[in-house]
N, C-alpha and C. Protein backbone atom coordinates (compact mmCIF):
# COMPACT_ATOMS: atom_id res chain seq x y z
N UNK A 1 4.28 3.50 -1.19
CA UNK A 1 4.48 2.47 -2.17
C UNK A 1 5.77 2.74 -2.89
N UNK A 2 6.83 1.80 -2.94
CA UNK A 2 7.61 1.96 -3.74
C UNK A 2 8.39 0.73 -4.11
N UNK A 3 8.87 1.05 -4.62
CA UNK A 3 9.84 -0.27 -5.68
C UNK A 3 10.60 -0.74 -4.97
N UNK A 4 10.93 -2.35 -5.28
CA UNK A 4 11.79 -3.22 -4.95
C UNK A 4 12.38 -3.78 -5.74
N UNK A 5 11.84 -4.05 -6.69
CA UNK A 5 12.58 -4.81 -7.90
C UNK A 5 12.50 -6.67 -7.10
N UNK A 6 11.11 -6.59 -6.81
CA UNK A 6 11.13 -7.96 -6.13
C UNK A 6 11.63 -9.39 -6.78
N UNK A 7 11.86 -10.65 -6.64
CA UNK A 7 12.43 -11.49 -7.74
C UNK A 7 11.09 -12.68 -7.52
N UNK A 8 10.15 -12.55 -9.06
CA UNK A 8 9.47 -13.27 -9.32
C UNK A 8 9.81 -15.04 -9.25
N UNK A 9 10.63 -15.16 -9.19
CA UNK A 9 11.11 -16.55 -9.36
C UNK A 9 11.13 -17.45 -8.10
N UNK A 10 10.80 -16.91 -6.56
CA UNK A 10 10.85 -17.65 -5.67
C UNK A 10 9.37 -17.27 -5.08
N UNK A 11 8.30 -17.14 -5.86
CA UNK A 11 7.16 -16.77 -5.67
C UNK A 11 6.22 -17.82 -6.23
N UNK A 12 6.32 -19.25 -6.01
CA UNK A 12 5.52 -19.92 -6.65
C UNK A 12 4.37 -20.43 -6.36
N UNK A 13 3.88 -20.11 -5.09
CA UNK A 13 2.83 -20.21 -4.21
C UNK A 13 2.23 -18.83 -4.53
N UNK A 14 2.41 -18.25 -5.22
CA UNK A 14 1.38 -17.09 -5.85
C UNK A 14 0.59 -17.24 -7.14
N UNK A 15 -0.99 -17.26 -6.99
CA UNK A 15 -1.48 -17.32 -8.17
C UNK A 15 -0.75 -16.53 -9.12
N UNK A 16 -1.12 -17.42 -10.45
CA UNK A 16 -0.64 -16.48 -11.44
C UNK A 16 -1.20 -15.47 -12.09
N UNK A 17 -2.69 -15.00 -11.48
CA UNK A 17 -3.06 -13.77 -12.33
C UNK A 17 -2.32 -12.80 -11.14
N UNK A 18 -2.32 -13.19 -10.21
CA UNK A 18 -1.29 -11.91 -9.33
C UNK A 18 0.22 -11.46 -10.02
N UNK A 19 0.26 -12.82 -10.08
CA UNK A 19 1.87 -12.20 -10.74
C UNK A 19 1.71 -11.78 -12.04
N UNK A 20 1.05 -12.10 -12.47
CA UNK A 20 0.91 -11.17 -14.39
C UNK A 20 0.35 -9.93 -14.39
N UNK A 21 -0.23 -9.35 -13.00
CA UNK A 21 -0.73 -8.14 -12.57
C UNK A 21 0.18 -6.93 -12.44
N UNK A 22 0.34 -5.88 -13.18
CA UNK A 22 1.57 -5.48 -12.29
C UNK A 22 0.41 -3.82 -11.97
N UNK A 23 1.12 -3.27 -11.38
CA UNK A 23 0.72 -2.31 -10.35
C UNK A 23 0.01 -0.67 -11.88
N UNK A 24 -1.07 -0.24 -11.14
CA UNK A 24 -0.89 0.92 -12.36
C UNK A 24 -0.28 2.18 -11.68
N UNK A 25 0.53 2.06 -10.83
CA UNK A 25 1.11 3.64 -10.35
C UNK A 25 2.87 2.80 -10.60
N UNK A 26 3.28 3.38 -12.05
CA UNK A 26 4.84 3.17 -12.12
C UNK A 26 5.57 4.03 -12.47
N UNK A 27 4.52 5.21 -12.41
CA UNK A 27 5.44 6.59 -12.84
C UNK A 27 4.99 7.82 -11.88
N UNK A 28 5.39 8.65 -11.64
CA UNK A 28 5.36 10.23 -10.45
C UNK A 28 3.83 10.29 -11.13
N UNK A 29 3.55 10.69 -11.75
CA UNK A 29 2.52 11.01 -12.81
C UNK A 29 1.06 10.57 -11.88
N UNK A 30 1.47 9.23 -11.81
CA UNK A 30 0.02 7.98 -11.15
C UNK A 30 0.11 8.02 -10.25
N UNK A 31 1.26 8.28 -9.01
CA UNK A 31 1.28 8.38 -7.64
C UNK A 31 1.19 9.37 -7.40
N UNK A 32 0.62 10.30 -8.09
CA UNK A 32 0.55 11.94 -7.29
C UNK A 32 -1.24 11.89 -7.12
N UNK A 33 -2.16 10.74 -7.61
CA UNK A 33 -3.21 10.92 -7.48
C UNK A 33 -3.68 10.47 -6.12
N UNK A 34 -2.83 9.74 -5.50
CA UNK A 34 -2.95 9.22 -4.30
C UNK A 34 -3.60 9.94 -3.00
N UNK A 35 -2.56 11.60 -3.37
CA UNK A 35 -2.60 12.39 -2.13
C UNK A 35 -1.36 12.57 -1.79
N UNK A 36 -1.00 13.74 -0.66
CA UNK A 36 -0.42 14.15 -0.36
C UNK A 36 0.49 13.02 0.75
N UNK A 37 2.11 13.31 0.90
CA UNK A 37 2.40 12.57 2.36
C UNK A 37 1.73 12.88 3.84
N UNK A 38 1.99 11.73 4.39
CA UNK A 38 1.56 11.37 5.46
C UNK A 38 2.19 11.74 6.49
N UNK A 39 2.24 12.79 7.68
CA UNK A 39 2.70 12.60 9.00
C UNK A 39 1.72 11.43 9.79
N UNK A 40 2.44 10.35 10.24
CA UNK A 40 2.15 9.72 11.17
C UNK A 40 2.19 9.76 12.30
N UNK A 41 2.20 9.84 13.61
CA UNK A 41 2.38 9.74 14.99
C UNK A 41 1.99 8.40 16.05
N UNK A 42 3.09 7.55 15.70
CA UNK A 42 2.81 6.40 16.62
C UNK A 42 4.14 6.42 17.86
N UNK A 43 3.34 6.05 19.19
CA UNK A 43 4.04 5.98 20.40
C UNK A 43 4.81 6.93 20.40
N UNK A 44 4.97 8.38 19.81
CA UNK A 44 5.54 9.45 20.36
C UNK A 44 6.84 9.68 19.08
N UNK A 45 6.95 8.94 18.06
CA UNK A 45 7.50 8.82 17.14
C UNK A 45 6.65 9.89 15.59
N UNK A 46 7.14 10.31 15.15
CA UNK A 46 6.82 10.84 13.98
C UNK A 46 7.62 10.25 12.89
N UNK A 47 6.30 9.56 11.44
CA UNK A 47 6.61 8.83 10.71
C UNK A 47 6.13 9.49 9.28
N UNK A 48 6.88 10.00 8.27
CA UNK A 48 6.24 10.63 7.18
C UNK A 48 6.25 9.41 5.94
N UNK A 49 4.63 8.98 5.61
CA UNK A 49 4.65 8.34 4.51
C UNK A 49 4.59 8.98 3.56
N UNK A 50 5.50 8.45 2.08
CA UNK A 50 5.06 9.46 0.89
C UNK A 50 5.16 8.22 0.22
N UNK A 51 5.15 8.94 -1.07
CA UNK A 51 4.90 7.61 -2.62
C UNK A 51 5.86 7.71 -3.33
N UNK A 52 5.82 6.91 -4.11
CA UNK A 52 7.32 6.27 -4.82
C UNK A 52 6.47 5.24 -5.67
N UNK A 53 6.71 5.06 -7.19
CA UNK A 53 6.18 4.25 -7.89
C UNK A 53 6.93 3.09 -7.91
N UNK A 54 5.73 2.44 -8.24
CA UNK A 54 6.59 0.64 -8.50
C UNK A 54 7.35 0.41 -9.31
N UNK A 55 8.48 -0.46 -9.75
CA UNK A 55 8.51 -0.99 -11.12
C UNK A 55 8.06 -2.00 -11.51
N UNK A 56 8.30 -2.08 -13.31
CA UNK A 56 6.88 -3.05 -13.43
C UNK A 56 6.99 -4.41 -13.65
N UNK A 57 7.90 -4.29 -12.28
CA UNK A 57 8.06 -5.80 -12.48
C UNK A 57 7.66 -6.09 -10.54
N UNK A 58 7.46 -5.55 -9.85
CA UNK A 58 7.06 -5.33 -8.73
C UNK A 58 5.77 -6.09 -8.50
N UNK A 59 5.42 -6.92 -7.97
CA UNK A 59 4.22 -7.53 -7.63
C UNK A 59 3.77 -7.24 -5.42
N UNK A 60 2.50 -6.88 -5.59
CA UNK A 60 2.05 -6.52 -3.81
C UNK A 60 2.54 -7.76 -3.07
N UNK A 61 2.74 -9.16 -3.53
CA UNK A 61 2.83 -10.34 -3.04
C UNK A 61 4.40 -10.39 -2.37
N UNK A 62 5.14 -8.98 -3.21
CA UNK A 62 7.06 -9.34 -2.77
C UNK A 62 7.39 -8.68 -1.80
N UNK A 63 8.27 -9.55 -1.30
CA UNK A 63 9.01 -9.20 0.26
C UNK A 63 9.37 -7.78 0.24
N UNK A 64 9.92 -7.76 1.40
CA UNK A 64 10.37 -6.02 1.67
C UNK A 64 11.61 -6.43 1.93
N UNK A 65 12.30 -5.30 1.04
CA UNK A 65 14.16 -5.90 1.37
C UNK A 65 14.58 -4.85 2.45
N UNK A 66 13.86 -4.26 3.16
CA UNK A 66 14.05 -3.23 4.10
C UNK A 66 12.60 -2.81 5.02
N UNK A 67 12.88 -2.35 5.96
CA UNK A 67 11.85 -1.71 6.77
C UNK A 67 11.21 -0.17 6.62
N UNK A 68 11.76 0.15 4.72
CA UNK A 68 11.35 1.39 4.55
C UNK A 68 10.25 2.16 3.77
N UNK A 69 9.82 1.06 3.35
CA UNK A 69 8.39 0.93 2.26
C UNK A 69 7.65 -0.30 2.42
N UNK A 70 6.30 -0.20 1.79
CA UNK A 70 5.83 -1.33 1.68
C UNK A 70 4.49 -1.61 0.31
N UNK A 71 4.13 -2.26 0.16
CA UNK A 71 3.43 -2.34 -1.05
C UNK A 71 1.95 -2.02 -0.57
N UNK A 72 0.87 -1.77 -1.43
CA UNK A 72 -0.27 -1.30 -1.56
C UNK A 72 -1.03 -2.10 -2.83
N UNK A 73 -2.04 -2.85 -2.59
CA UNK A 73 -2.89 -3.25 -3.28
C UNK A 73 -3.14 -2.13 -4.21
N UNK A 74 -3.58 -2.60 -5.64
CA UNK A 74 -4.00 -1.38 -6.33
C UNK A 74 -5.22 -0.97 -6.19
N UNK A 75 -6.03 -2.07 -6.43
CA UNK A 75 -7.39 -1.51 -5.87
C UNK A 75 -7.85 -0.87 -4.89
N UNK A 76 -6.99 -0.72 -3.66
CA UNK A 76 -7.34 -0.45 -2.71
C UNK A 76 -7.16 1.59 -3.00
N UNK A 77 -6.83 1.68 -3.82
CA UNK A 77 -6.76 3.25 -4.41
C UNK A 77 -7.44 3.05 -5.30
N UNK A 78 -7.30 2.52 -6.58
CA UNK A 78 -7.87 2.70 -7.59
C UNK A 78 -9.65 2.43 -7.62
N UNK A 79 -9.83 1.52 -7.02
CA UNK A 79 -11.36 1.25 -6.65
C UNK A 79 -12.39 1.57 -5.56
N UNK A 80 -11.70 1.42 -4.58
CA UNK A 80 -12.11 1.66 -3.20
C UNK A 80 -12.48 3.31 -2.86
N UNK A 81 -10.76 3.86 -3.54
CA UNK A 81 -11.10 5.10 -2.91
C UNK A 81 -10.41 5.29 -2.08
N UNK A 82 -9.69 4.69 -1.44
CA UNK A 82 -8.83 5.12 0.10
C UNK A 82 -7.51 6.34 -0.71
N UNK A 83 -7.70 7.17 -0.01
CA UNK A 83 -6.71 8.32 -0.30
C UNK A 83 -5.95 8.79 1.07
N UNK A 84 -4.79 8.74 0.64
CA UNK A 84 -3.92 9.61 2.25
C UNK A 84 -4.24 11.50 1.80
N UNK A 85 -4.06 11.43 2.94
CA UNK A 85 -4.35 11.34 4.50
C UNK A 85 -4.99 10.85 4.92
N UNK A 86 -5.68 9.63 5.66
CA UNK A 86 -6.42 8.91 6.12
C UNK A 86 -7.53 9.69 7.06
N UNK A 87 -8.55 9.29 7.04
CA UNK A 87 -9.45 10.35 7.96
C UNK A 87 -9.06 9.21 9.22
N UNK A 88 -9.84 10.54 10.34
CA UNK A 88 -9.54 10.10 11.91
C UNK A 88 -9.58 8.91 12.08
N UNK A 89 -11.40 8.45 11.18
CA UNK A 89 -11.64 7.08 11.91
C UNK A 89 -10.86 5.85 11.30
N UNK A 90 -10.27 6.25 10.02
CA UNK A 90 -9.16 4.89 9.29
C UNK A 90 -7.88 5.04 10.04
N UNK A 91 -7.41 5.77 10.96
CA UNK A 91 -6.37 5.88 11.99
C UNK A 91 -6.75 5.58 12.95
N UNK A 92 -8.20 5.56 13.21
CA UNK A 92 -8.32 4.77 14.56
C UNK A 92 -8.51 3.22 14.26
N UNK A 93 -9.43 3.22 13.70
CA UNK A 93 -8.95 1.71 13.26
C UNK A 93 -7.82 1.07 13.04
N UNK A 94 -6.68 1.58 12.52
CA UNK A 94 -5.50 0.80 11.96
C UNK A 94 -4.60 1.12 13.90
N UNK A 95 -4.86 1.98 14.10
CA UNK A 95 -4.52 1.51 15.26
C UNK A 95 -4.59 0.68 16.51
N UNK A 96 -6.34 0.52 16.69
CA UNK A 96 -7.13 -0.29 17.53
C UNK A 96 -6.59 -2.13 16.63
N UNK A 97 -6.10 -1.95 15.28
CA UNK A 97 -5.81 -3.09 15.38
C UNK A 97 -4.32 -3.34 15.61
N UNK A 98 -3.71 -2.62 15.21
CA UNK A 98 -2.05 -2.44 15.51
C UNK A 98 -1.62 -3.00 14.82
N UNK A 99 -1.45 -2.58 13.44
CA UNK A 99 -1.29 -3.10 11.94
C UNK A 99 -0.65 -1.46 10.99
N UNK A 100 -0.01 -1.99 9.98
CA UNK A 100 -0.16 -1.46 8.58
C UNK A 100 -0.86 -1.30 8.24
N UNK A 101 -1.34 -0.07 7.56
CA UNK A 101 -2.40 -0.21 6.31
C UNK A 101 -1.96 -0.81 5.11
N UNK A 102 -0.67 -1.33 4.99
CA UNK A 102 -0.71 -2.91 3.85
C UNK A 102 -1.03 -3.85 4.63
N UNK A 103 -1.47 -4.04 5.58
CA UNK A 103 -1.74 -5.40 6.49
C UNK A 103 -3.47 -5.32 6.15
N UNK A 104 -4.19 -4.47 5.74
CA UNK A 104 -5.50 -4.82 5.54
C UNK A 104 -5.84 -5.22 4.10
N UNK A 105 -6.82 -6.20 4.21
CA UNK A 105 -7.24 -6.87 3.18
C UNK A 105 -7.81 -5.59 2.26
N UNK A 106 -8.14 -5.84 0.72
CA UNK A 106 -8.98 -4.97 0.18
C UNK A 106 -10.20 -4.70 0.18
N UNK A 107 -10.62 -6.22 0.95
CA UNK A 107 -12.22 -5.93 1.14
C UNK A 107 -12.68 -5.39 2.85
N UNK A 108 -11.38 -5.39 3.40
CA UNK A 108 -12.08 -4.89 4.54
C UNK A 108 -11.76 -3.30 4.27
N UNK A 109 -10.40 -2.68 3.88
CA UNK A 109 -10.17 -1.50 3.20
C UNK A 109 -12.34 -0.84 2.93
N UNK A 110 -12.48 -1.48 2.26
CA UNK A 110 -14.23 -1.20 1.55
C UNK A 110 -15.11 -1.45 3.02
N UNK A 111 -14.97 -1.90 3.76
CA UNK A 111 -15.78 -2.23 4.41
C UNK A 111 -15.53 -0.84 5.65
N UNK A 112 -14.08 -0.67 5.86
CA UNK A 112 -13.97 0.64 6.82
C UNK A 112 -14.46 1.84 6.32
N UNK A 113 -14.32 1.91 4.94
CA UNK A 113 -14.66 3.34 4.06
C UNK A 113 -16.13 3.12 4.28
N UNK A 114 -16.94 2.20 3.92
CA UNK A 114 -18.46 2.62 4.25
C UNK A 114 -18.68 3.12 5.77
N UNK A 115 -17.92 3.16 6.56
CA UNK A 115 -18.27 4.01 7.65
C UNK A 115 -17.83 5.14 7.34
């Protein structure tokens, strides 16, 4: 997770309690509860995720101005519970679907953790 400094203003097809939402990890402090970084291993590639706080003007709804981060629902930590390192079976899953783990909804996030 990290900052973009996304621009609220071409976001108007976003409810507005999303956008008045802003993220609660905006300082080192709140993203260290997350967990540790991530070695990844896809197709023979090694990928290390780590954390980086938002700013608070950052909404999960804003584009990626690069292919080097991506946003994270808050709940999906703060409520759920999902912590990196991901266990085996939330890597097999995110693989069997061939996705991001920002590509999953928050309620299915809850629905993989009860396994």
């Amino acid at each position: 997770m990290a900052g973009g400094g996304g621009s609220v203003g071409s976001y108007e097809w976003v409810n507005e309690a999303v956008l008045g939402l802003p993220s609660l990890f905006t300082d080192m402090e709140s993203v260290e509860q997350l967990g540790s970084p991530l070695l990844w291993v896809r197709n023979g590639q090694s990928v290390k995720i780590g954390f980086l706080p938002c700013s608070a003007l950052d909404r999960v709804c804003h584009e990626r101005r690069d292919a080097d981060w991506f946003f994270m629902y808050t709940c999906v930590f703060a409520e759920i519970g999902v912590r990196f390192n991901f266990t085996e079976f939330e890597c097999a899953v995110l693989r069997q679907l061939n996705c991001a783990p920002s590509q999953i909804h928050p309620n299915s996030w809850g629905f993989i953790r009860a396994f």
